[in-house]
N, C-alpha and C. Protein backbone atom coordinates (compact mmCIF):
# COMPACT_ATOMS: atom_id res chain seq x y z
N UNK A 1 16.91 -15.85 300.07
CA UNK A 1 15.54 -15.69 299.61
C UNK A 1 15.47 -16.17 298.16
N UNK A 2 14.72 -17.19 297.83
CA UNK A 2 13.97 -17.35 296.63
C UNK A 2 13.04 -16.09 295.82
N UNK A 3 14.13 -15.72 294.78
CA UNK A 3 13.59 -14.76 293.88
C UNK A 3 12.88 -15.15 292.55
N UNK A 4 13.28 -16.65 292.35
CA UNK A 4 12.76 -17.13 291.44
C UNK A 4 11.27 -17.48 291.67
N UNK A 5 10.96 -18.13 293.19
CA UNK A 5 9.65 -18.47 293.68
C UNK A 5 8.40 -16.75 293.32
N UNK A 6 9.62 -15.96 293.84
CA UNK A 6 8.68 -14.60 293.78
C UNK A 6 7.90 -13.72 292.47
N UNK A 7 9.44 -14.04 291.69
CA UNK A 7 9.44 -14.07 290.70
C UNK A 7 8.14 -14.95 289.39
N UNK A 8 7.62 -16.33 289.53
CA UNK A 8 7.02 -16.84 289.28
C UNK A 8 5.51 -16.16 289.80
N UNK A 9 5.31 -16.14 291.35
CA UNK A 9 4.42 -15.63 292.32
C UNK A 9 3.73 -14.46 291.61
N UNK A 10 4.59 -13.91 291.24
CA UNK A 10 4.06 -12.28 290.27
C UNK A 10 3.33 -12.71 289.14
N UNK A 11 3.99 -13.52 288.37
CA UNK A 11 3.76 -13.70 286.94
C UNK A 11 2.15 -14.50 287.71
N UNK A 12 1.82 -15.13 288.35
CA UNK A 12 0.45 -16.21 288.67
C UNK A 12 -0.61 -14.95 289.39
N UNK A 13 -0.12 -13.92 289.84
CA UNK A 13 -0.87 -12.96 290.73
C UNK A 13 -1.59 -11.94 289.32
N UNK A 14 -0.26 -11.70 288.43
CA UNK A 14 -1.15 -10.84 287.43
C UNK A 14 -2.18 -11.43 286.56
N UNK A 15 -1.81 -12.90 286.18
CA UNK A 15 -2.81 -13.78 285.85
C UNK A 15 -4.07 -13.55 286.19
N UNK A 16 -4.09 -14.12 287.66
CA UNK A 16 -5.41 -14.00 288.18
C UNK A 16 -6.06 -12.42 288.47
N UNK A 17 -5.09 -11.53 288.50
CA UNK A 17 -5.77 -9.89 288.23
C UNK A 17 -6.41 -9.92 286.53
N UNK A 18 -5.96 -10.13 285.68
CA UNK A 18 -6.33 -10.64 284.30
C UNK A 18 -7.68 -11.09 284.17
N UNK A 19 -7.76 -12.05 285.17
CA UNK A 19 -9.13 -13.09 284.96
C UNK A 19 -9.98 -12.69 285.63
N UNK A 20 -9.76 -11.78 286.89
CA UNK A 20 -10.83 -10.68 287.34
C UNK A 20 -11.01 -9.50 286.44
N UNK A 21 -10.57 -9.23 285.67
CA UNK A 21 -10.92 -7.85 285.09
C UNK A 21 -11.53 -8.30 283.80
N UNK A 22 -10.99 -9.74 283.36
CA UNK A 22 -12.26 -10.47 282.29
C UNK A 22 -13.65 -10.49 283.06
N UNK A 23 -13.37 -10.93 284.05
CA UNK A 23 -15.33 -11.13 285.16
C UNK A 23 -15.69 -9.44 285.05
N UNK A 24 -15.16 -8.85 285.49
CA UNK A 24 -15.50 -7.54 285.59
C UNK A 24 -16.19 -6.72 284.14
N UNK A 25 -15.18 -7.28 283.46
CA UNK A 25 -15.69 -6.57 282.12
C UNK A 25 -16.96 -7.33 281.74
N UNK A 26 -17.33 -8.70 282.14
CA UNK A 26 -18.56 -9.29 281.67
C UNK A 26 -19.37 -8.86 282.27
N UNK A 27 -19.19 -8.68 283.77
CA UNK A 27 -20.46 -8.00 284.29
C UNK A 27 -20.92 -6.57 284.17
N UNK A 28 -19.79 -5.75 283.87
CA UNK A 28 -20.51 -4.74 283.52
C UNK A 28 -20.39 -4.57 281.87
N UNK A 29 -20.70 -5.50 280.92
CA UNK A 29 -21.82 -5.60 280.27
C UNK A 29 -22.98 -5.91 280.33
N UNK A 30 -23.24 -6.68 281.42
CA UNK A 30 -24.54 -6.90 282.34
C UNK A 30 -24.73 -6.22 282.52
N UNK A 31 -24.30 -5.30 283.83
CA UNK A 31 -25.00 -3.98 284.02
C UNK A 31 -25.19 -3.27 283.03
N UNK A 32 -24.72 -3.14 281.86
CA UNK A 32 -25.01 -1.86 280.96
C UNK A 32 -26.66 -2.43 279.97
N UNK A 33 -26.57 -4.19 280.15
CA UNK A 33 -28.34 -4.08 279.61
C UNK A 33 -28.86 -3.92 280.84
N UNK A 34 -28.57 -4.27 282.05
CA UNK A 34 -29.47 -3.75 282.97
C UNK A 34 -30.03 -2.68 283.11
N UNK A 35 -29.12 -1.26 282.79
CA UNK A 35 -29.33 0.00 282.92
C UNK A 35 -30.16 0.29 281.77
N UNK A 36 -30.32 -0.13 280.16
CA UNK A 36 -31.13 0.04 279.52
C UNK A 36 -32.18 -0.43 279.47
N UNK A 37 -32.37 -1.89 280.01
CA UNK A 37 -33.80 -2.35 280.10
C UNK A 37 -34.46 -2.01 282.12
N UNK A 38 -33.85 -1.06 282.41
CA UNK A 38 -34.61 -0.63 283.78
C UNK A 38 -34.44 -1.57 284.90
N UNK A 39 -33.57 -2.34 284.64
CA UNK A 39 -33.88 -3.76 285.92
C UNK A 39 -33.40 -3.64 287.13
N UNK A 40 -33.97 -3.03 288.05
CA UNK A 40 -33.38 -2.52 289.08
C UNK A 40 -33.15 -3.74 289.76
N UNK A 41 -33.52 -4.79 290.01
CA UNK A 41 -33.44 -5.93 291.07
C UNK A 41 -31.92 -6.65 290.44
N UNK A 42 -32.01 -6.49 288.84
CA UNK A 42 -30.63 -7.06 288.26
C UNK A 42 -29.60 -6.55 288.83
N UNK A 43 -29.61 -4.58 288.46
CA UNK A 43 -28.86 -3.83 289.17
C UNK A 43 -28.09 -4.13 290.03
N UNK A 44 -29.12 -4.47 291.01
CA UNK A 44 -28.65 -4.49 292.76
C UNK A 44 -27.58 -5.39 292.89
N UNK A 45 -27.96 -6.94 292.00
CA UNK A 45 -26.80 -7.96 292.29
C UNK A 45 -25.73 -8.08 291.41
N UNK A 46 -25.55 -7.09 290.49
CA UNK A 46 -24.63 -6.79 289.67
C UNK A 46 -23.82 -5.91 290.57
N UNK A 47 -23.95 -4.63 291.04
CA UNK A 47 -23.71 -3.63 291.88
C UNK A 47 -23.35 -4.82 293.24
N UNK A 48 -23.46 -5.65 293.38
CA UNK A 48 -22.61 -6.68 294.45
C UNK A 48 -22.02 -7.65 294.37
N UNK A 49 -22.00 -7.73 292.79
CA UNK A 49 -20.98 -8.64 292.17
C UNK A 49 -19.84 -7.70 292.15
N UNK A 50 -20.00 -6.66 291.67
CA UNK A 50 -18.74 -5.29 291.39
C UNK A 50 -17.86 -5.31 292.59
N UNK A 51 -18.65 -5.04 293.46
CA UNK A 51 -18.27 -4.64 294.99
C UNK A 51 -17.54 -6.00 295.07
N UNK A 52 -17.84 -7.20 294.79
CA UNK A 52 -17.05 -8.66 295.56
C UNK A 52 -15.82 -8.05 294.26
N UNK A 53 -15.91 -8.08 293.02
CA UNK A 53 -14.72 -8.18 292.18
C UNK A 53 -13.75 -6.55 293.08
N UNK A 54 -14.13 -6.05 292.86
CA UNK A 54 -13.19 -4.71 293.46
C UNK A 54 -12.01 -5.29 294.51
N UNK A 55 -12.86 -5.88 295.51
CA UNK A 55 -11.98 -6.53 296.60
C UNK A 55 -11.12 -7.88 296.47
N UNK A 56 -11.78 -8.45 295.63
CA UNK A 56 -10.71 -9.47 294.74
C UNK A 56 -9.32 -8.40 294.35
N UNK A 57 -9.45 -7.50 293.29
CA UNK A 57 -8.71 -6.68 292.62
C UNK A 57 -7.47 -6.24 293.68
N UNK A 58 -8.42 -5.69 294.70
CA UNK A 58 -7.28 -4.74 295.66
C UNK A 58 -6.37 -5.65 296.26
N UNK A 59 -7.16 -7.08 296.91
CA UNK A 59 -6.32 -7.52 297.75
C UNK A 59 -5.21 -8.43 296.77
N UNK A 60 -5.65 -8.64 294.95
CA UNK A 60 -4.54 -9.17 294.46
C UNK A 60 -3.39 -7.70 294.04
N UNK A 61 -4.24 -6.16 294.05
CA UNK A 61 -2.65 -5.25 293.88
C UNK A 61 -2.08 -5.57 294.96
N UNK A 62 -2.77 -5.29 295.96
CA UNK A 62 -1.60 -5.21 297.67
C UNK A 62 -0.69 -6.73 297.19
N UNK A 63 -0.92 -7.79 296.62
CA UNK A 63 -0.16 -8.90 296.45
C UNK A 63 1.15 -8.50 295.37
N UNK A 64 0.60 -7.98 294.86
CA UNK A 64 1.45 -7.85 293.43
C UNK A 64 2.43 -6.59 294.43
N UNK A 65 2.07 -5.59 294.52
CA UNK A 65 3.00 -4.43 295.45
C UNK A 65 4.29 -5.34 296.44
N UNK A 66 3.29 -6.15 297.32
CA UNK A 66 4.19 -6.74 298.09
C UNK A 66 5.18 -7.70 297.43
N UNK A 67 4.95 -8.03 296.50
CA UNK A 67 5.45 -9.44 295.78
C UNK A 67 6.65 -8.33 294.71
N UNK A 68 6.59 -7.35 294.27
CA UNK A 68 7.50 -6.20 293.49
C UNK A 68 8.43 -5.58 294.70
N UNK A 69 7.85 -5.38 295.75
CA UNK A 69 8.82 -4.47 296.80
C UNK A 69 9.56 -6.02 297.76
N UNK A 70 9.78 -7.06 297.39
CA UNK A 70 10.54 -8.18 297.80
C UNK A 70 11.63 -8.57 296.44
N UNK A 71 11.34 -8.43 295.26
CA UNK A 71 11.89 -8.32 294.16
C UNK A 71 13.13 -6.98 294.01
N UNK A 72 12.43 -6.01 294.61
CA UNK A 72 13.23 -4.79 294.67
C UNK A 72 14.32 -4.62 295.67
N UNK A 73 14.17 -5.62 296.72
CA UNK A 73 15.18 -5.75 297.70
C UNK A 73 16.34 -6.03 297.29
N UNK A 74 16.64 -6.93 296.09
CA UNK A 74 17.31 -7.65 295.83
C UNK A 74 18.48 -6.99 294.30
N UNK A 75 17.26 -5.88 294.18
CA UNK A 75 18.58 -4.78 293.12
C UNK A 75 18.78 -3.52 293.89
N UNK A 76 19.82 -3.06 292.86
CA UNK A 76 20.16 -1.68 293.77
C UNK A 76 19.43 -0.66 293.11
N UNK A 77 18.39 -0.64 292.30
CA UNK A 77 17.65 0.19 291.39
C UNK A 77 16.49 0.50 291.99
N UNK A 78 15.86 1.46 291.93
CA UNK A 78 14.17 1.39 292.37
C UNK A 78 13.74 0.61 291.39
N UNK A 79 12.86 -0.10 291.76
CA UNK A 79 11.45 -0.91 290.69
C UNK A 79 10.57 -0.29 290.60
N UNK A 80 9.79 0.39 289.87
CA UNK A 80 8.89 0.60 289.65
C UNK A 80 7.48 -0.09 288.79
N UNK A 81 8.04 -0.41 287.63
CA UNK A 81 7.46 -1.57 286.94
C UNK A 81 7.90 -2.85 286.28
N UNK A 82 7.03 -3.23 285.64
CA UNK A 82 7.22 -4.58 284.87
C UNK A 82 8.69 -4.64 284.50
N UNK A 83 8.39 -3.55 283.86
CA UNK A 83 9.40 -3.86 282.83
C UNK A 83 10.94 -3.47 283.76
N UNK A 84 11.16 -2.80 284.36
CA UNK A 84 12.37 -2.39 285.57
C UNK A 84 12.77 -4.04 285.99
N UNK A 85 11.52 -4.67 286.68
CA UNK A 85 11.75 -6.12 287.22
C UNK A 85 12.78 -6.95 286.22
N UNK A 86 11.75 -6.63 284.70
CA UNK A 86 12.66 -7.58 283.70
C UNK A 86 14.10 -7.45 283.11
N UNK A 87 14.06 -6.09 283.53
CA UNK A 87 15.67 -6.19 283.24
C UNK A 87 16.61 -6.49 284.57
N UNK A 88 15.88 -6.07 285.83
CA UNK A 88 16.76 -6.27 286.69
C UNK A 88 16.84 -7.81 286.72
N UNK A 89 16.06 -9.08 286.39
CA UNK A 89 16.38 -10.41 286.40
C UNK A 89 16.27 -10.58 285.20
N UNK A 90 17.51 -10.58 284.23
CA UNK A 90 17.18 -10.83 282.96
C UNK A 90 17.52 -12.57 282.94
N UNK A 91 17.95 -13.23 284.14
CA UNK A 91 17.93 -14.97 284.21
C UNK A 91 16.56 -15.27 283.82
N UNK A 92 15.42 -14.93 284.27
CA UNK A 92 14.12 -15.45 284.54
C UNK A 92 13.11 -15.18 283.04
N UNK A 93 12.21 -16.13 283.01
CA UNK A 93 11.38 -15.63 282.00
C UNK A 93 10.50 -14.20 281.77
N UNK A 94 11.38 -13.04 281.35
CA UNK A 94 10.92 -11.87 281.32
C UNK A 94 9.66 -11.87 280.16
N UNK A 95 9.91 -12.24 279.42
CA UNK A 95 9.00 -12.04 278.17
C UNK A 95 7.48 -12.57 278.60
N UNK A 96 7.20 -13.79 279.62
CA UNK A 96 5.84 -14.07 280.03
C UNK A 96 5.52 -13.29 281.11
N UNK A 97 6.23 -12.75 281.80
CA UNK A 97 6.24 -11.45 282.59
C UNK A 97 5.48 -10.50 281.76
N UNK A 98 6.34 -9.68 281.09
CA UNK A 98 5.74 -8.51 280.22
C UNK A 98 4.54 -8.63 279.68
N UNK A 99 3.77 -10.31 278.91
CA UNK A 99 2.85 -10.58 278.02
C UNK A 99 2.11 -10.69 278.76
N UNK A 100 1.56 -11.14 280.11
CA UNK A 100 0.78 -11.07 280.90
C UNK A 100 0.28 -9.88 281.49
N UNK A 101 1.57 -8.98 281.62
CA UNK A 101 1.16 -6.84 282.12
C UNK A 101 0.31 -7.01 280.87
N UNK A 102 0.90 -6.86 279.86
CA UNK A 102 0.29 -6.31 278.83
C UNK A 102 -1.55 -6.63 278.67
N UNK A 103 -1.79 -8.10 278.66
CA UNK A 103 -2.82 -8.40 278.22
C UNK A 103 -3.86 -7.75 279.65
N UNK A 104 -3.30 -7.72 280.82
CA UNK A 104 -3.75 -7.06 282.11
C UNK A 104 -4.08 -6.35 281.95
N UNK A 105 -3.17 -5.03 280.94
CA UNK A 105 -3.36 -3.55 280.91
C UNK A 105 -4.79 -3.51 279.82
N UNK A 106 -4.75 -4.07 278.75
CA UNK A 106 -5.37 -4.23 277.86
C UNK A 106 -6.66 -4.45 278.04
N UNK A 107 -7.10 -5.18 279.42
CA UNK A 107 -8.38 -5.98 279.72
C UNK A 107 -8.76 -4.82 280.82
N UNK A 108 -8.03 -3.87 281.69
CA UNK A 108 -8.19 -2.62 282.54
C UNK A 108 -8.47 -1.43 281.73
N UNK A 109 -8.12 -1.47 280.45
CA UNK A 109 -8.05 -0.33 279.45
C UNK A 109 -10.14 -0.32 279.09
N UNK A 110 -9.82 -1.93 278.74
CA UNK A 110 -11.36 -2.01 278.07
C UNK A 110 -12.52 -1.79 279.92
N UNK A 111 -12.24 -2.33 280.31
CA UNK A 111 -13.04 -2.32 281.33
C UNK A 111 -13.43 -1.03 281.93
N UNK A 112 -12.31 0.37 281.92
CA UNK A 112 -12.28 1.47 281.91
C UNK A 112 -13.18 2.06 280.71
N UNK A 113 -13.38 1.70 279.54
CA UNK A 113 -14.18 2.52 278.84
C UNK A 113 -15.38 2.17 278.42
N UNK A 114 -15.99 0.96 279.07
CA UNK A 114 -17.54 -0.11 279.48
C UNK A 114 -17.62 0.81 280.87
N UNK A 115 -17.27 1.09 282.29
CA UNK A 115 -17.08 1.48 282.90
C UNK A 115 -17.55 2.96 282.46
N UNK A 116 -16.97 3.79 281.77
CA UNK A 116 -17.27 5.16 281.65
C UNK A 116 -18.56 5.08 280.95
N UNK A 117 -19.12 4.32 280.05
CA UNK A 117 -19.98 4.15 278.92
C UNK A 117 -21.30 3.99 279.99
N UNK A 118 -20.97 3.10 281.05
CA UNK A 118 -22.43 2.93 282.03
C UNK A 118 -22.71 3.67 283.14
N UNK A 119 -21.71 4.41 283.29
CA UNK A 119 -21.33 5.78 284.31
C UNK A 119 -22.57 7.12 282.99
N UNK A 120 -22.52 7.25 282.03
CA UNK A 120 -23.11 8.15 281.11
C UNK A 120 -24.22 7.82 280.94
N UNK A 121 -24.73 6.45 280.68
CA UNK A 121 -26.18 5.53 280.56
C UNK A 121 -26.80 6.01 281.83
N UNK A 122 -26.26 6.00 282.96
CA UNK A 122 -26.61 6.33 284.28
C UNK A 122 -26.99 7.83 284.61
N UNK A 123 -26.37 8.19 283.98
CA UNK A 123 -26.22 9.78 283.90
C UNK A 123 -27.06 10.52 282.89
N UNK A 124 -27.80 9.64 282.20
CA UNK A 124 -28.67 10.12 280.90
C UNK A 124 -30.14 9.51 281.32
N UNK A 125 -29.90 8.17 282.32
CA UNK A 125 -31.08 7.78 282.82
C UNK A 125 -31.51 8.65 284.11
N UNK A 126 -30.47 9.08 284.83
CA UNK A 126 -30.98 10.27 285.57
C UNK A 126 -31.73 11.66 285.37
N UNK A 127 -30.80 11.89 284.07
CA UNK A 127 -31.87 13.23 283.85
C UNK A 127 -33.03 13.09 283.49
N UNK A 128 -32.92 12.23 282.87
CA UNK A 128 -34.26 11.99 282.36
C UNK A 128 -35.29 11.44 283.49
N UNK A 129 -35.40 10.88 284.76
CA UNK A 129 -35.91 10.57 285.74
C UNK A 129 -36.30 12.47 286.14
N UNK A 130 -35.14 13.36 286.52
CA UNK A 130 -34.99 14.21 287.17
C UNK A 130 -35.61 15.42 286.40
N UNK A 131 -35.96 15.35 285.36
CA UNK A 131 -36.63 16.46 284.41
C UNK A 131 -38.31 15.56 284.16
N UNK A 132 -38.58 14.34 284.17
CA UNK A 132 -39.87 14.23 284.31
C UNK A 132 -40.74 14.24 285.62
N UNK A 133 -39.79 13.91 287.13
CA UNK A 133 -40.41 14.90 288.19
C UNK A 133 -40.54 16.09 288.19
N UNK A 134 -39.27 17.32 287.86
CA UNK A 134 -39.49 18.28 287.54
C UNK A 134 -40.73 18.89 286.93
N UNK A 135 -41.13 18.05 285.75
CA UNK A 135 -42.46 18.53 284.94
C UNK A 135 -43.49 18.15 285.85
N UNK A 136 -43.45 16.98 286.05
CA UNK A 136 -44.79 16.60 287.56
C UNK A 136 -45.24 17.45 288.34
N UNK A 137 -43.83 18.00 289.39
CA UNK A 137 -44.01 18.78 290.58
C UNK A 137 -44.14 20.26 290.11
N UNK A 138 -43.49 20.78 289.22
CA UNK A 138 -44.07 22.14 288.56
C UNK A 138 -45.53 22.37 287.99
N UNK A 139 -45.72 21.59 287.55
CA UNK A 139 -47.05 21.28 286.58
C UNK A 139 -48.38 21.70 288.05
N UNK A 140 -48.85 23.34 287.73
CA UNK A 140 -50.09 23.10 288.31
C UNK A 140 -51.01 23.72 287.85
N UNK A 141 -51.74 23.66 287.00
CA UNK A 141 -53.05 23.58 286.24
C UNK A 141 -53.23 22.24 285.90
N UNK A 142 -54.53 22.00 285.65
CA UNK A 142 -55.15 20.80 285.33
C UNK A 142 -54.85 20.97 283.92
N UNK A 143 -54.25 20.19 282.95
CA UNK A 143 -54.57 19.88 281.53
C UNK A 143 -55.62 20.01 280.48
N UNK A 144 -57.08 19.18 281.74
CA UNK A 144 -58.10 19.32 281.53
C UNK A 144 -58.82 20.70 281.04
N UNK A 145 -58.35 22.35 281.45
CA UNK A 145 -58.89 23.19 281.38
C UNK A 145 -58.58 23.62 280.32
N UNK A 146 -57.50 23.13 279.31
CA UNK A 146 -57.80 23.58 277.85
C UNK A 146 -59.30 23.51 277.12
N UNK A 147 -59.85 22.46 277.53
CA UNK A 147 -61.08 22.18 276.73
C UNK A 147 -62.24 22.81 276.81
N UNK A 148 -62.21 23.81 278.14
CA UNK A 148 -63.35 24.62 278.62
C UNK A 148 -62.61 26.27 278.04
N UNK A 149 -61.76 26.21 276.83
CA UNK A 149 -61.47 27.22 276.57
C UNK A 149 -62.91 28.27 275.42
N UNK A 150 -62.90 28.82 275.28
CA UNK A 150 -63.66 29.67 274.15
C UNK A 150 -62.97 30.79 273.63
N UNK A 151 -63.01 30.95 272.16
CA UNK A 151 -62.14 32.10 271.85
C UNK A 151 -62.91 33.18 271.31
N UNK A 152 -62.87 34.46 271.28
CA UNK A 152 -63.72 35.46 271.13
C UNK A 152 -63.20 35.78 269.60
N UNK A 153 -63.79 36.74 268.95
CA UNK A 153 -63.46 36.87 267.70
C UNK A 153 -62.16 38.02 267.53
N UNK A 154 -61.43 38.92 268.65
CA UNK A 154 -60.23 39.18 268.72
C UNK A 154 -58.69 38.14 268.50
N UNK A 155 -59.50 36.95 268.67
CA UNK A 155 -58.57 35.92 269.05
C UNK A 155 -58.24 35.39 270.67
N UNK A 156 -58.82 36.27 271.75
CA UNK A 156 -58.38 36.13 273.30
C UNK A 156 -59.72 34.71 273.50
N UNK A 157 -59.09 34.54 274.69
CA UNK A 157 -60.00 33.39 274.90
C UNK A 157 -59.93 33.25 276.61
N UNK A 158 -61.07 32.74 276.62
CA UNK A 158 -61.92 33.05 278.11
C UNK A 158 -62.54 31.42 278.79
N UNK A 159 -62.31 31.17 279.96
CA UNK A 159 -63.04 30.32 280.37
C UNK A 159 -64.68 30.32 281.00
N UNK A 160 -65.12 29.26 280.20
CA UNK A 160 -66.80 28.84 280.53
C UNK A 160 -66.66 28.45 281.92
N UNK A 161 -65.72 27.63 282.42
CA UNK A 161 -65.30 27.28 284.06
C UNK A 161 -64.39 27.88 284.60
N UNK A 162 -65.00 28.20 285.54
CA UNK A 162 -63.31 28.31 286.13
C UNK A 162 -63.28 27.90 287.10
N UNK A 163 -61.59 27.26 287.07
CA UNK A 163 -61.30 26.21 287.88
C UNK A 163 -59.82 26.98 289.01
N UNK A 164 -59.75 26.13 289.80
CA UNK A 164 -58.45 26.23 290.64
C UNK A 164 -57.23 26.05 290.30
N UNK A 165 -56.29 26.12 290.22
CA UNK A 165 -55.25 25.68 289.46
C UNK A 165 -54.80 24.43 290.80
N UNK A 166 -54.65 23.51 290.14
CA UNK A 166 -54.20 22.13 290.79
C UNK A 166 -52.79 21.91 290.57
N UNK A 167 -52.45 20.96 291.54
CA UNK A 167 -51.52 20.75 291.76
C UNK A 167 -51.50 18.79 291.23
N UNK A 168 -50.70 18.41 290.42
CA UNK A 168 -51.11 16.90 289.53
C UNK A 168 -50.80 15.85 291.05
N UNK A 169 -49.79 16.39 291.87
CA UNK A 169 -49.57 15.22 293.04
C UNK A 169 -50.50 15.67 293.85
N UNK A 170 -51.34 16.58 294.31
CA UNK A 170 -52.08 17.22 295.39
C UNK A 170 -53.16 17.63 294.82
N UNK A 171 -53.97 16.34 293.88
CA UNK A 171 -55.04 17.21 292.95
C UNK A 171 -56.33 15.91 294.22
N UNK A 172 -57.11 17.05 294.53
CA UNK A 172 -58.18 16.07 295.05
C UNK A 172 -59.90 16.29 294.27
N UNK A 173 -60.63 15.10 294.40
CA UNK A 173 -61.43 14.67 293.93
C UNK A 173 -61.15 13.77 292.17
């Protein structure tokens, strides 16, 4: 078996995990003006750009897994990571190995905290959706009946009309 082919194979697989998690991180800076300027139609095809990058992602880990547990055949050590690989083939170019995890980890690190940042935007645009129905659907007096107030010279105050108490979604006429 060619360990060197595999060997190489890894180093081109984390690459291209690299260059998805650059797309990833651009789009959800997209999504994050989407979420502040309301654009739900943007949303939607951002939210299916995500979904296509995710599956890019997985099916290049399952590559990288498979491409480390063929590497691992070949020492008597468990592999676990990068860096395990690089010492177990210290023939091969370890150092563009490692610089490539690294800049990987680095571009998953940032993408993780854009990621949490529009997870909170989301979560701040919800309440705020979810506390101005709240006021809607609670809300039943008319507004209007402040103005038919009169106040007596105790200070109490009495209505010239009186009205029904309404309901603002179920108000008729």
């Amino acid at each position: 078996m060619n360990f060197e082919r595999e060997f190489e194979a890894l180093v081109i697989i984390l690459g291209k995990m690299r260059l998805q998690y650059v797309v990833f991180k651009e789009t959800l800076i997209k999504q994050r003006a989407a979420i502040i300027a309301n654009n739900k139609k943007e949303l939607t095809e951002i939210l299916d750009k995500i979904e296509s990058i995710y599956e890019s992602i997985n099916l290049l880990e399952n590559r990288r897994i498979y491409n480390m547990d063929i590497l691992a055949q070949n020492t008597d050590s468990e592999i676990k990571t990068i860096r395990d690989i690089v010492k177990a083939f210290p023939e091969f170019d370890g150092k563009k190995l490692e610089n490539i995890a690294l800049e990987l980890k680095k571009e998953a690190q940032e993408v993780k905290k854009i990621s949490t940042s529009n997870a909170e935007l989301l979560e701040i645009s919800r309440s705020i959706i979810k506390e101005t129905i709240k006021t809607i659907m609670t809300q039943n007096v008319d507004p209007r009946d402040r103005a038919w107030r009169t106040y007596g010279n105790g200070g109490a105050y009495s209505r010239t009309v009186r009205r029904e108490p309404v309901h603002l979604v179920n108000r008729q006429g």
